[in-house]
C-alpha atoms as a PDB file:
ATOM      1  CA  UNK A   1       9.243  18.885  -0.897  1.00  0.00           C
ATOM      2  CA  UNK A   2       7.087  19.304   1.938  1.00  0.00           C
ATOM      3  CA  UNK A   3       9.551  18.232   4.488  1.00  0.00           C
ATOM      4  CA  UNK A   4      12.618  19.997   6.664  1.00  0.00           C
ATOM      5  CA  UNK A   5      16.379  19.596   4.249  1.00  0.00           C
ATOM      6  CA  UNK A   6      19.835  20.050   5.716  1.00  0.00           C
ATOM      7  CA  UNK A   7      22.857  19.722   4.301  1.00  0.00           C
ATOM      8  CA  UNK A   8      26.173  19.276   6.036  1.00  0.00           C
ATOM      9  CA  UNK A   9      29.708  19.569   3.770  1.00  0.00           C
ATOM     10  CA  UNK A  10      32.521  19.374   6.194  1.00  0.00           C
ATOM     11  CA  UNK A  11      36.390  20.596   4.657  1.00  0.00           C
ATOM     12  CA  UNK A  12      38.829  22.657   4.629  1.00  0.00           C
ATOM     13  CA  UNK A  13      37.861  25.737   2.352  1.00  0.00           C
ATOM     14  CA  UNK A  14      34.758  27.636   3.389  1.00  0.00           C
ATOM     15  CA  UNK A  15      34.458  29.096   0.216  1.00  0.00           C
ATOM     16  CA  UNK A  16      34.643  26.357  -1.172  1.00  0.00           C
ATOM     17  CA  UNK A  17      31.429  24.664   1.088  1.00  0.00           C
ATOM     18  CA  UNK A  18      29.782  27.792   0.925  1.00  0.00           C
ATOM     19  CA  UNK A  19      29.153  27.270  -3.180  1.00  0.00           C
ATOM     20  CA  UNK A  20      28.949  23.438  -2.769  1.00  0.00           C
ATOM     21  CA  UNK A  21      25.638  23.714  -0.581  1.00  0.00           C
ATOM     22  CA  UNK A  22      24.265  26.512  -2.990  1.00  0.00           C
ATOM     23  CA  UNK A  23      24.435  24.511  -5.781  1.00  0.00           C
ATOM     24  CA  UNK A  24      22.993  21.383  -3.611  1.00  0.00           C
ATOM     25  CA  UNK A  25      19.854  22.996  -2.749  1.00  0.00           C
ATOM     26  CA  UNK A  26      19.468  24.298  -5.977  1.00  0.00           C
ATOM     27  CA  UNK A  27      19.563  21.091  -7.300  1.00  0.00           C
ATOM     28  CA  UNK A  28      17.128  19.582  -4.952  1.00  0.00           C
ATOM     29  CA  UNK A  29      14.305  23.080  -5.823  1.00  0.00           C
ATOM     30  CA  UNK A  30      15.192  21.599  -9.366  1.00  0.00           C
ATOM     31  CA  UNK A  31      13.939  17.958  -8.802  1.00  0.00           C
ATOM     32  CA  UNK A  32      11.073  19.694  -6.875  1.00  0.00           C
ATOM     33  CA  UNK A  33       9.899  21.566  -9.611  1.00  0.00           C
ATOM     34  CA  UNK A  34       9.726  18.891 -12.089  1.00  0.00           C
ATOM     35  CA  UNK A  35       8.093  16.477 -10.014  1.00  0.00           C
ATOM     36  CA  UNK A  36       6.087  17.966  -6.776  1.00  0.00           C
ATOM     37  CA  UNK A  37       1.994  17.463  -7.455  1.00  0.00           C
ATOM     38  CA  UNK A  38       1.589  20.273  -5.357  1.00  0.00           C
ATOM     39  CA  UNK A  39       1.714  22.776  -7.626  1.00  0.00           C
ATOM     40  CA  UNK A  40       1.890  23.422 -11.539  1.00  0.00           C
ATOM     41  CA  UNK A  41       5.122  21.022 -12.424  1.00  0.00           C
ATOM     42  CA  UNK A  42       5.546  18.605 -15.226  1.00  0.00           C
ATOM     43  CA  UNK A  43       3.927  15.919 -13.538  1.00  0.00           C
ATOM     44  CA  UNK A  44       0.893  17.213 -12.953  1.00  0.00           C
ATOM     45  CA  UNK A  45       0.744  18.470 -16.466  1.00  0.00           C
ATOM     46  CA  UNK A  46       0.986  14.978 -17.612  1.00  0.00           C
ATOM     47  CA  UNK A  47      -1.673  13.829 -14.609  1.00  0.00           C
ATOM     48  CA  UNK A  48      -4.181  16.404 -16.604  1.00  0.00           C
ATOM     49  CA  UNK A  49      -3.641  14.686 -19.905  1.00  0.00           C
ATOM     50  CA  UNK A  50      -4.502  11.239 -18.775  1.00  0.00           C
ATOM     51  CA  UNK A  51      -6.704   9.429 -20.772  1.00  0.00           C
ATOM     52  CA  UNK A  52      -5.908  11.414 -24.193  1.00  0.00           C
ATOM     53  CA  UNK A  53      -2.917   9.432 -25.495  1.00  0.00           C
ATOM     54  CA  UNK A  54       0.373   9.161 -25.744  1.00  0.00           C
ATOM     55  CA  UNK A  55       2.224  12.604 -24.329  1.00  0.00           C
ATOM     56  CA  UNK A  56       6.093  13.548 -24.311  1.00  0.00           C
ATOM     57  CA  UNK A  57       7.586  14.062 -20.977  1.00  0.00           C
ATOM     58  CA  UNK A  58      11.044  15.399 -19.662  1.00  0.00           C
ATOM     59  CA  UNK A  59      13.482  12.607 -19.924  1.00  0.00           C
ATOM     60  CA  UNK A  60      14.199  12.547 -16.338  1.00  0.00           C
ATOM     61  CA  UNK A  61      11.050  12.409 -15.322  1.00  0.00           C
ATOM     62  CA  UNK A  62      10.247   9.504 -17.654  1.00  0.00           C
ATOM     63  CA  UNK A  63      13.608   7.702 -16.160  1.00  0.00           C
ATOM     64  CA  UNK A  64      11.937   8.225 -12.509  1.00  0.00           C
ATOM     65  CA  UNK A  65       8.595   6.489 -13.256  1.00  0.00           C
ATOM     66  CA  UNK A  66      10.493   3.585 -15.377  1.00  0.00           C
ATOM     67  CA  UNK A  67      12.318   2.907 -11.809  1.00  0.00           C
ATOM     68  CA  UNK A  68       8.753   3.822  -9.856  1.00  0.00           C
ATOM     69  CA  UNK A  69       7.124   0.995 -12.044  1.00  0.00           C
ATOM     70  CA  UNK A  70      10.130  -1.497 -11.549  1.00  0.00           C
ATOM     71  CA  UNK A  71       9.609  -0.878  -7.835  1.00  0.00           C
ATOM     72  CA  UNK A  72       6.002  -1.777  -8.178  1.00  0.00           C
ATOM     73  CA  UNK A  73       7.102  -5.135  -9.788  1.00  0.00           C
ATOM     74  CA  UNK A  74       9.827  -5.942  -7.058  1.00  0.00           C
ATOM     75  CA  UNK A  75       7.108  -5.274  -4.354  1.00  0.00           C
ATOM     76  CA  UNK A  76       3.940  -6.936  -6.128  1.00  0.00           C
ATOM     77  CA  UNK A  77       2.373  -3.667  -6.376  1.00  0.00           C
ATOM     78  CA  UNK A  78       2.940  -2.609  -2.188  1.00  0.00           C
ATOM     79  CA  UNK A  79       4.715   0.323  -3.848  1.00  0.00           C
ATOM     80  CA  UNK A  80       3.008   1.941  -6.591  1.00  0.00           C
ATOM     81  CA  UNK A  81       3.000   5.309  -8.436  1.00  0.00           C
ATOM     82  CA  UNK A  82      -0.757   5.002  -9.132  1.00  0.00           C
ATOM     83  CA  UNK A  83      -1.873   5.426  -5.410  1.00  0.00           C
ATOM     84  CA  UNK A  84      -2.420   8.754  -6.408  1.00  0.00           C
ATOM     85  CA  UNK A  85      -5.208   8.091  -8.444  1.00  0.00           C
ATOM     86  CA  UNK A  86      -7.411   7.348  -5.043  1.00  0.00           C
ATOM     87  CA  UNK A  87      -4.316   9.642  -2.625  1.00  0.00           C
ATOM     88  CA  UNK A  88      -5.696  12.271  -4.245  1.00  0.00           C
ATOM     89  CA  UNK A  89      -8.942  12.093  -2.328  1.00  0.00           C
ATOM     90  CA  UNK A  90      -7.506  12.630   1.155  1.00  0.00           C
ATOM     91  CA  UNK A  91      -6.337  16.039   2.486  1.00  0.00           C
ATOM     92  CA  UNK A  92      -4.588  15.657   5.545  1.00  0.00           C
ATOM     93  CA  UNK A  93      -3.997  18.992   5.884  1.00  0.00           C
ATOM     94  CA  UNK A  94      -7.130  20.273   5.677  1.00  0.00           C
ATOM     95  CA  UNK A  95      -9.670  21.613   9.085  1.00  0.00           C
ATOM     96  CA  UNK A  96     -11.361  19.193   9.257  1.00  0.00           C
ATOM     97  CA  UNK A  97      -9.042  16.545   7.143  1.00  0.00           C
ATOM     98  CA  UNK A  98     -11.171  15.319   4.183  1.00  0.00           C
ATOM     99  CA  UNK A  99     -11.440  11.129   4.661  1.00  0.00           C
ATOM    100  CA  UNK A 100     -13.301  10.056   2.127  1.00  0.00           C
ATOM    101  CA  UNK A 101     -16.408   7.893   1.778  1.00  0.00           C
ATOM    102  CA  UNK A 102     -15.841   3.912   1.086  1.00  0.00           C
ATOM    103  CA  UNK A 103     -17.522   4.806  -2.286  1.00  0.00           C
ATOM    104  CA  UNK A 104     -15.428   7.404  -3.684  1.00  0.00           C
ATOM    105  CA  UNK A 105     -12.111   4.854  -2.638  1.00  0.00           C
ATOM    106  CA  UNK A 106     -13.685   2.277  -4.861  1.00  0.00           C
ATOM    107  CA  UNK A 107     -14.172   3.970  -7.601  1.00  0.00           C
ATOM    108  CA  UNK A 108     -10.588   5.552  -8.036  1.00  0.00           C
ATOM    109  CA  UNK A 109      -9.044   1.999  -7.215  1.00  0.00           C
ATOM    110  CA  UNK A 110     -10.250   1.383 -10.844  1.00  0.00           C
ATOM    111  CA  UNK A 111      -7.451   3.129 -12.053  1.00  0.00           C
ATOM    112  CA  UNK A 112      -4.743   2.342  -9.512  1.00  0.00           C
ATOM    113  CA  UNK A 113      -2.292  -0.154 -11.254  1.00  0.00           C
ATOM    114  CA  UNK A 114       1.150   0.304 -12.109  1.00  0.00           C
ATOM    115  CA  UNK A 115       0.454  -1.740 -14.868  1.00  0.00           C
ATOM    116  CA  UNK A 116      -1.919   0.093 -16.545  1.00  0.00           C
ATOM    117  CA  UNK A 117       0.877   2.459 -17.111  1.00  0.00           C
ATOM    118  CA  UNK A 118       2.184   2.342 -20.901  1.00  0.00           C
ATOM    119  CA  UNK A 119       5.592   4.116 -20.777  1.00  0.00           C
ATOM    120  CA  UNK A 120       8.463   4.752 -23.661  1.00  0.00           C
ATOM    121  CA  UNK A 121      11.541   5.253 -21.707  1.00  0.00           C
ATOM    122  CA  UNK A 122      13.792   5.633 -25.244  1.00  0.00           C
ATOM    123  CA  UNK A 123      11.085   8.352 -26.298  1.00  0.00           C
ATOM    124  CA  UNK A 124      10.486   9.514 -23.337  1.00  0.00           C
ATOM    125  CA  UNK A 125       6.829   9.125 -23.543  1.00  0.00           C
ATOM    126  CA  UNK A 126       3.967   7.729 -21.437  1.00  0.00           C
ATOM    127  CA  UNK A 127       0.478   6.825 -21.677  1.00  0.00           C
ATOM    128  CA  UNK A 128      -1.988   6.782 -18.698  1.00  0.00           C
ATOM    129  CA  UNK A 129      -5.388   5.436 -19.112  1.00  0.00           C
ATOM    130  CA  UNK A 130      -8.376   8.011 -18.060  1.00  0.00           C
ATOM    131  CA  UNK A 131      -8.434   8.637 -14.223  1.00  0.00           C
ATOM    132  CA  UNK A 132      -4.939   7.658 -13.542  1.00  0.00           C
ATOM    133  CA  UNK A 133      -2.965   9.844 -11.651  1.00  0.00           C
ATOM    134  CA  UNK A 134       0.650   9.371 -10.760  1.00  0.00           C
ATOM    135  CA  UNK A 135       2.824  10.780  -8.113  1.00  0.00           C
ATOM    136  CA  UNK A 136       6.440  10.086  -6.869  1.00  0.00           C
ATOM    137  CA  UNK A 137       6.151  11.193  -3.315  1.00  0.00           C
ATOM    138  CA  UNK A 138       7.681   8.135  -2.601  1.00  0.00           C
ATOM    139  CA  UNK A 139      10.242   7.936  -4.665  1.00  0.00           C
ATOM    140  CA  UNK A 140      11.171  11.868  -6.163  1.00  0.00           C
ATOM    141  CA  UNK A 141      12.413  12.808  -2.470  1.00  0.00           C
ATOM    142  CA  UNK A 142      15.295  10.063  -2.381  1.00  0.00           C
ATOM    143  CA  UNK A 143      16.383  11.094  -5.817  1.00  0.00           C
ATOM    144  CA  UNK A 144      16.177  14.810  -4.737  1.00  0.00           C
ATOM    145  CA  UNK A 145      18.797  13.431  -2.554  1.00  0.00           C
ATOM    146  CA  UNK A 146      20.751  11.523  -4.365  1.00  0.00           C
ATOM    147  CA  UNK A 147      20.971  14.673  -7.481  1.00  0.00           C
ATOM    148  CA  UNK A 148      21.782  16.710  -4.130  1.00  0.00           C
ATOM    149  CA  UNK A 149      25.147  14.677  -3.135  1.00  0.00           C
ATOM    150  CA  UNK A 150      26.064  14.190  -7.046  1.00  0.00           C
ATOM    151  CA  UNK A 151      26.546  18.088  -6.631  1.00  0.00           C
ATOM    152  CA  UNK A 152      28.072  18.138  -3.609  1.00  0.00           C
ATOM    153  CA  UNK A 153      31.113  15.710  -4.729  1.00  0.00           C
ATOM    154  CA  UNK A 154      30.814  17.422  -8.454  1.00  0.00           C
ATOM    155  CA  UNK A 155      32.427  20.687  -5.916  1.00  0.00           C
ATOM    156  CA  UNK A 156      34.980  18.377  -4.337  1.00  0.00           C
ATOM    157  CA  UNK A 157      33.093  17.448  -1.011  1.00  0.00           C
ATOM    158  CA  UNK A 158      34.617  14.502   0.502  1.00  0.00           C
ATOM    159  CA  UNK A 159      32.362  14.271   3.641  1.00  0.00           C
ATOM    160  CA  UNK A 160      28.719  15.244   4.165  1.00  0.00           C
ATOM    161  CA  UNK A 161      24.910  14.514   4.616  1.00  0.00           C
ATOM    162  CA  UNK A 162      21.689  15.448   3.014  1.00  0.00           C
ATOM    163  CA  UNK A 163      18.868  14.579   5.306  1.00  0.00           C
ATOM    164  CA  UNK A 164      15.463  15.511   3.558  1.00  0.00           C
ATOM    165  CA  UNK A 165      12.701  14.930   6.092  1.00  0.00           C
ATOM    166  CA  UNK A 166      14.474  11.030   7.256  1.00  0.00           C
ATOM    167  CA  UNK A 167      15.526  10.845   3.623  1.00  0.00           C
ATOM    168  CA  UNK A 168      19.511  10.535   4.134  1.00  0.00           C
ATOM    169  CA  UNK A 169      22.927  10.149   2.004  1.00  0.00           C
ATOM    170  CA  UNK A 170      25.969   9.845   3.928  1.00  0.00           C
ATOM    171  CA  UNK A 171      29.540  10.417   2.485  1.00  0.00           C
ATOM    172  CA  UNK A 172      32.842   9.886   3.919  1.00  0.00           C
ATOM    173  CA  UNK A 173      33.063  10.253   7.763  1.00  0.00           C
ATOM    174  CA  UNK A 174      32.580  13.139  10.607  1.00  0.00           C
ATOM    175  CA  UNK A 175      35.549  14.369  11.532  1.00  0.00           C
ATOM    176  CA  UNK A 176      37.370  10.326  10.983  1.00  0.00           C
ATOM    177  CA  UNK A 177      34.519   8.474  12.411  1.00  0.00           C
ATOM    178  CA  UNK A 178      31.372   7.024  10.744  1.00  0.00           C
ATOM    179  CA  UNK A 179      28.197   9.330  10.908  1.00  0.00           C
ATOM    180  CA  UNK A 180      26.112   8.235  13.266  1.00  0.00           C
ATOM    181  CA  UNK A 181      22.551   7.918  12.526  1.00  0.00           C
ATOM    182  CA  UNK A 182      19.583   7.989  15.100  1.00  0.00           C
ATOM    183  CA  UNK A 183      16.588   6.047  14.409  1.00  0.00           C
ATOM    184  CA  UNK A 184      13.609   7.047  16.698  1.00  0.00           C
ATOM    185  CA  UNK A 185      10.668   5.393  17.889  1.00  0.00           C
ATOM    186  CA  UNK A 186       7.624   6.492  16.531  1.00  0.00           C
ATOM    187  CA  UNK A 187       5.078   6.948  19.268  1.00  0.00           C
ATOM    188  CA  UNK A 188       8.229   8.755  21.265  1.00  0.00           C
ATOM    189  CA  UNK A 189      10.482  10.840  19.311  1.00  0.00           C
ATOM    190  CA  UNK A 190      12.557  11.464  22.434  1.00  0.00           C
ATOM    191  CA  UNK A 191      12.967   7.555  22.561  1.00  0.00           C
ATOM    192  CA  UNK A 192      16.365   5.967  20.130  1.00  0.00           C
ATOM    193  CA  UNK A 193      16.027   2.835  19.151  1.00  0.00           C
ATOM    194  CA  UNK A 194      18.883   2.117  17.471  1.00  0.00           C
ATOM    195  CA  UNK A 195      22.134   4.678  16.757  1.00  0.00           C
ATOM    196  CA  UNK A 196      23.511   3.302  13.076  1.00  0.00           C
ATOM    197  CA  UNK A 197      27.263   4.067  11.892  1.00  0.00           C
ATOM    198  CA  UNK A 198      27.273   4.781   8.130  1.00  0.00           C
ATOM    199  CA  UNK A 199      29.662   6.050   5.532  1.00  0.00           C
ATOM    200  CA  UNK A 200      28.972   6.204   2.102  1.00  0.00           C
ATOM    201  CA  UNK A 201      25.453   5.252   1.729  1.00  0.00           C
ATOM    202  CA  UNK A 202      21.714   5.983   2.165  1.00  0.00           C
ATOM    203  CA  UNK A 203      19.392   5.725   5.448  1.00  0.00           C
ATOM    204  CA  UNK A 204      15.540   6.780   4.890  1.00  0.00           C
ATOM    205  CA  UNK A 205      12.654   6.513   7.520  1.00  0.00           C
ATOM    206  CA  UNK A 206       9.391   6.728   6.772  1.00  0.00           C
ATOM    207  CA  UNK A 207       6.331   6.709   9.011  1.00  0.00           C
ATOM    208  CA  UNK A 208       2.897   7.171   9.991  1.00  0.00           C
ATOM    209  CA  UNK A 209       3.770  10.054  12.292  1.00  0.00           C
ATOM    210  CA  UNK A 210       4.923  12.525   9.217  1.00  0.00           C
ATOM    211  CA  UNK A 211       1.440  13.385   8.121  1.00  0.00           C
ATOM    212  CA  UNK A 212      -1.850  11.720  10.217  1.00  0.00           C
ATOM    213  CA  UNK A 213      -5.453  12.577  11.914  1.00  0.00           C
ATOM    214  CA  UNK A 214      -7.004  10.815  14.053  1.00  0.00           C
ATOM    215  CA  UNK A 215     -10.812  10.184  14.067  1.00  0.00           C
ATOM    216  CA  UNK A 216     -12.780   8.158  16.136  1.00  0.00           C
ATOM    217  CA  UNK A 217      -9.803   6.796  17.670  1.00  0.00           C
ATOM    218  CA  UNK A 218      -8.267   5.976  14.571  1.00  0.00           C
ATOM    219  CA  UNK A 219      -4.929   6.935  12.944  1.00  0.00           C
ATOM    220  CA  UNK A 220      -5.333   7.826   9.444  1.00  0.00           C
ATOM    221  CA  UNK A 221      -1.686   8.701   7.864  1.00  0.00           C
ATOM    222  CA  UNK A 222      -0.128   9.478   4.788  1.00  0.00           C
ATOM    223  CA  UNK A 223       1.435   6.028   3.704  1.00  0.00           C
ATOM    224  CA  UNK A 224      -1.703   4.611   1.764  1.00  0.00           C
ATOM    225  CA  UNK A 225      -1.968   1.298   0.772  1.00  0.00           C
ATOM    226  CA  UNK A 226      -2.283   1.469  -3.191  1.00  0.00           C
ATOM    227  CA  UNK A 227      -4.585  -1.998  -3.094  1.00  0.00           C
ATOM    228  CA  UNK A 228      -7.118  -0.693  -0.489  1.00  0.00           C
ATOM    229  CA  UNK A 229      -7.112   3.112  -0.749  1.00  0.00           C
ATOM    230  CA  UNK A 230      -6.590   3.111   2.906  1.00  0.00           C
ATOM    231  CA  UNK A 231      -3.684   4.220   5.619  1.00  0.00           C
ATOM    232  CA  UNK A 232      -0.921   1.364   5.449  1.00  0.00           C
ATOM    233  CA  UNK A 233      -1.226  -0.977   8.217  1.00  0.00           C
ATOM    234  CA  UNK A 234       2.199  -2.565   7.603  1.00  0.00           C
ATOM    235  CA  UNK A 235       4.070  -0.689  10.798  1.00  0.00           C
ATOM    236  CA  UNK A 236       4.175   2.790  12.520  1.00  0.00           C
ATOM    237  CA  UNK A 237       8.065   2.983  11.472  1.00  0.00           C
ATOM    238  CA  UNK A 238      10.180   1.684   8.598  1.00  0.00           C
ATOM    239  CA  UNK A 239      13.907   2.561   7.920  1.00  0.00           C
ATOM    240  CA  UNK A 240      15.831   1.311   4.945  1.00  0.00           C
ATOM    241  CA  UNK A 241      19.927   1.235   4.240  1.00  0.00           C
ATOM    242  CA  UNK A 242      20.815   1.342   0.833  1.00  0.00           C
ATOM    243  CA  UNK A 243      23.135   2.615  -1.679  1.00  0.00           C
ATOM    244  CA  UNK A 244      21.204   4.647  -3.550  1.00  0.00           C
ATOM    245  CA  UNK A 245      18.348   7.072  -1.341  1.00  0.00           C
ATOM    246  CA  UNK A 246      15.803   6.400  -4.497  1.00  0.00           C
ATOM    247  CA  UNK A 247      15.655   3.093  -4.090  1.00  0.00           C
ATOM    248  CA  UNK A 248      15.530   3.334  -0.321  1.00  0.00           C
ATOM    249  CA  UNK A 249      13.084   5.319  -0.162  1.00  0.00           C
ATOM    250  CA  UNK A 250      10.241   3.654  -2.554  1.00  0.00           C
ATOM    251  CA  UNK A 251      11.335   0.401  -0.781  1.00  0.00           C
ATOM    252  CA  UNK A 252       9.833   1.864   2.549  1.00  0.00           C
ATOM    253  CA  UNK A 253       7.148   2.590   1.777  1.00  0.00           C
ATOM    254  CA  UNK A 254       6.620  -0.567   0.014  1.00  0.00           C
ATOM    255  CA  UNK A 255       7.499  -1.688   3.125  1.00  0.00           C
ATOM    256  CA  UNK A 256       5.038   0.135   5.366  1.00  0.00           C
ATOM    257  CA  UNK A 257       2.392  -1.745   3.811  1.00  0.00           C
ATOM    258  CA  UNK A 258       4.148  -5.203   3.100  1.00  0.00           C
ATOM    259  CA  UNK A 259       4.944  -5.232   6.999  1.00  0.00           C
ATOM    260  CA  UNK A 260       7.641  -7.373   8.602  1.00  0.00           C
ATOM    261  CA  UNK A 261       6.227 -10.714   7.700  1.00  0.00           C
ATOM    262  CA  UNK A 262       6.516 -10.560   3.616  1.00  0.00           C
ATOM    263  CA  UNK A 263       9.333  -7.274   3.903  1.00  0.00           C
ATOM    264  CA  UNK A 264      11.948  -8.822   5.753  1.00  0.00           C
ATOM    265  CA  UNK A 265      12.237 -11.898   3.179  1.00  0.00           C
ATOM    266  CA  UNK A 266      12.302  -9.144   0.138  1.00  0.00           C
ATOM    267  CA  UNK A 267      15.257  -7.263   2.106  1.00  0.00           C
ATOM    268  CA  UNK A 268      16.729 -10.157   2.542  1.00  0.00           C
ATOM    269  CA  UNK A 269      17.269 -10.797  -0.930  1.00  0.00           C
ATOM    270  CA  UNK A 270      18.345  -8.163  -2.082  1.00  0.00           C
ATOM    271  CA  UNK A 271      22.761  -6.979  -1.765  1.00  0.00           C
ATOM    272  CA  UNK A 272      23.669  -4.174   0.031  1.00  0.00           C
ATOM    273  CA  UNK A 273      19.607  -3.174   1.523  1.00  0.00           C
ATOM    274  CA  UNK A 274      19.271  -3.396   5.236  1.00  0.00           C
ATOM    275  CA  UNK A 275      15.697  -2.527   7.563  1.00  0.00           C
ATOM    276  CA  UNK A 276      13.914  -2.008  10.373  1.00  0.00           C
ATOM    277  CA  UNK A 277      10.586  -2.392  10.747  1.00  0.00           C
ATOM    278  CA  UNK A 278       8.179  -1.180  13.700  1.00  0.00           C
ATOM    279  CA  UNK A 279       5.129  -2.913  13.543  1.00  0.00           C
ATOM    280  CA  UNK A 280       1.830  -1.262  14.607  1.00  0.00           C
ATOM    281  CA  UNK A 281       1.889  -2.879  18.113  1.00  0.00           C
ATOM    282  CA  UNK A 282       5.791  -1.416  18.637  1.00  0.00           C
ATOM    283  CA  UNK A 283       7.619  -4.778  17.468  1.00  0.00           C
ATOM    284  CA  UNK A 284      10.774  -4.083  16.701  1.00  0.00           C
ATOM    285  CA  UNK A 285      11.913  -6.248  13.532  1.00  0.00           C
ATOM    286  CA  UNK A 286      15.567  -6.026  11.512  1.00  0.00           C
ATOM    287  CA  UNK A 287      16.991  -7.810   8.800  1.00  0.00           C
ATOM    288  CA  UNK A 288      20.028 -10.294   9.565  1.00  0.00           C
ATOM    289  CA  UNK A 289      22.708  -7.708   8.197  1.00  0.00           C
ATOM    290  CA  UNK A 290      21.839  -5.110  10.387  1.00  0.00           C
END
């Protein structure tokens, strides 16, 4: 997934823990496969065939856009699993990173639109009009996590974490006490801003430090903003607290481009969904449950 994974299983029978964390990172290279666009998967299969109809996809991977596209409508499109339609003209890991020209952005914004995305969840089918391109970075990295602690109880774990890349699911406690969760500031990664007790739930961070160049004195990052084409100017930092690490994580990036001002109302309404948002000047913002 592009990204560092641990996972902790804390108990009494090694054995036990030994086969438990097999089988989770198994799981996780599983949800990789069928949805990385980095390589041949069954997403990018489908991306190729845009344009030409209705196609069959993999149930699971038709149940994952359904709840990409239901993000899109809770945000008002600040998360969307078209970006990729215009993402796909930035390398940033490329010497020299490829930032493309004003033009070329405009252009491939004329198929960005979660909307324009025709999808049969019973049939498991989809329809994506010509130039369309979809990908669940956003999204397909919490549910690798999620799938990853299914597993992990499925082999009797009581207590553990799966942390892909600031992507986390908590469960039970360390040792009798809460897990406790650093959130660090962005500009400073030696800096904590806030140390969060959790238990039986989901923490992700995203940010504009994963994945960035800077030109001209600019910071251009991975988070794009699916209306513009550009880098999300939304904050430097979000982190999300949820139940479920899917959810969490599409939410923060919707966030990182909805910024404090129109997020913090959205968390707000929502049960059990908790954030904190650094803005691009270092503001620190969190909703009231927090």
């Amino acid at each position: 997934m592009g990204t560092d994974v641990s996972i902790e299983a804390i108990g009494p029978d090694p054995a036990l823990l030994d086969a438990a964390l097999a089988a989770a990172e198994a799981e996780l290279r599983r949800v990789e496969d069928v949805m990385t666009s980095w390589r041949d998967s069954p997403l990018t299969r489908m991306n190729a065939k845009a344009g030409t109809g209705w196609q069959s996809i993999p149930p699971e991977l038709a149940r994952m856009i359904g709840r990409g596209l239901a993000v899109g409508e809770l945000t008002d499109g600040a998360f969307d699993i078209t970006f990729a339609s215009v993402g796909k003209l930035w390398d940033f890991k490329a010497k020299p990173p490829v930032r493309p020209s004003p033009e070329e952005i405009a252009k491939a914004l004329e198929a960005v639109g979660y909307q324009k995305v025709e999808l049969d969840l019973d049939g498991a089918r989809i329809r994506l009009p010509a130039g369309a391109r979809i990908g669940l970075g956003g999204i397909a990295k919490g549910f690798g996590v999620d799938r990853a602690m299914a597993v992990l109880m499925e082999h009797g774990v009581e207590n553990g974490v799966v942390n892909a890349g600031g992507d986390m699911k908590v469960l039970g406690t360390k040792f009798g006490q809460p897990w406790r969760i650093a959130v660090k500031h962005p500009r400073d990664r030696s800096q904590v801003l806030a140390m969060v007790p959790l238990s039986n739930t989901c923490m992700v961070t995203s940010g504009d430090y994963e994945r960035f160049f800077e030109y001209e004195g600019k910071r251009y990052h991975h988070i794009l903003d699916p209306r513009t084409g550009y880098p999300a100017t939304g904050g430097m930092s979000v982190t999300v607290i949820a139940p479920d690490a899917a959810f969490a994580d599409a939410l923060a990036t919707a966030l990182s481009v909805m910024g404090a001002e129109k997020g913090i109302p959205l968390v707000e309404s929502l049960d059990r969904v908790e954030c904190l948002i650094v803005d691009m000047q270092g503001q620190v913002t969190r909703s009231s449950g927090l």
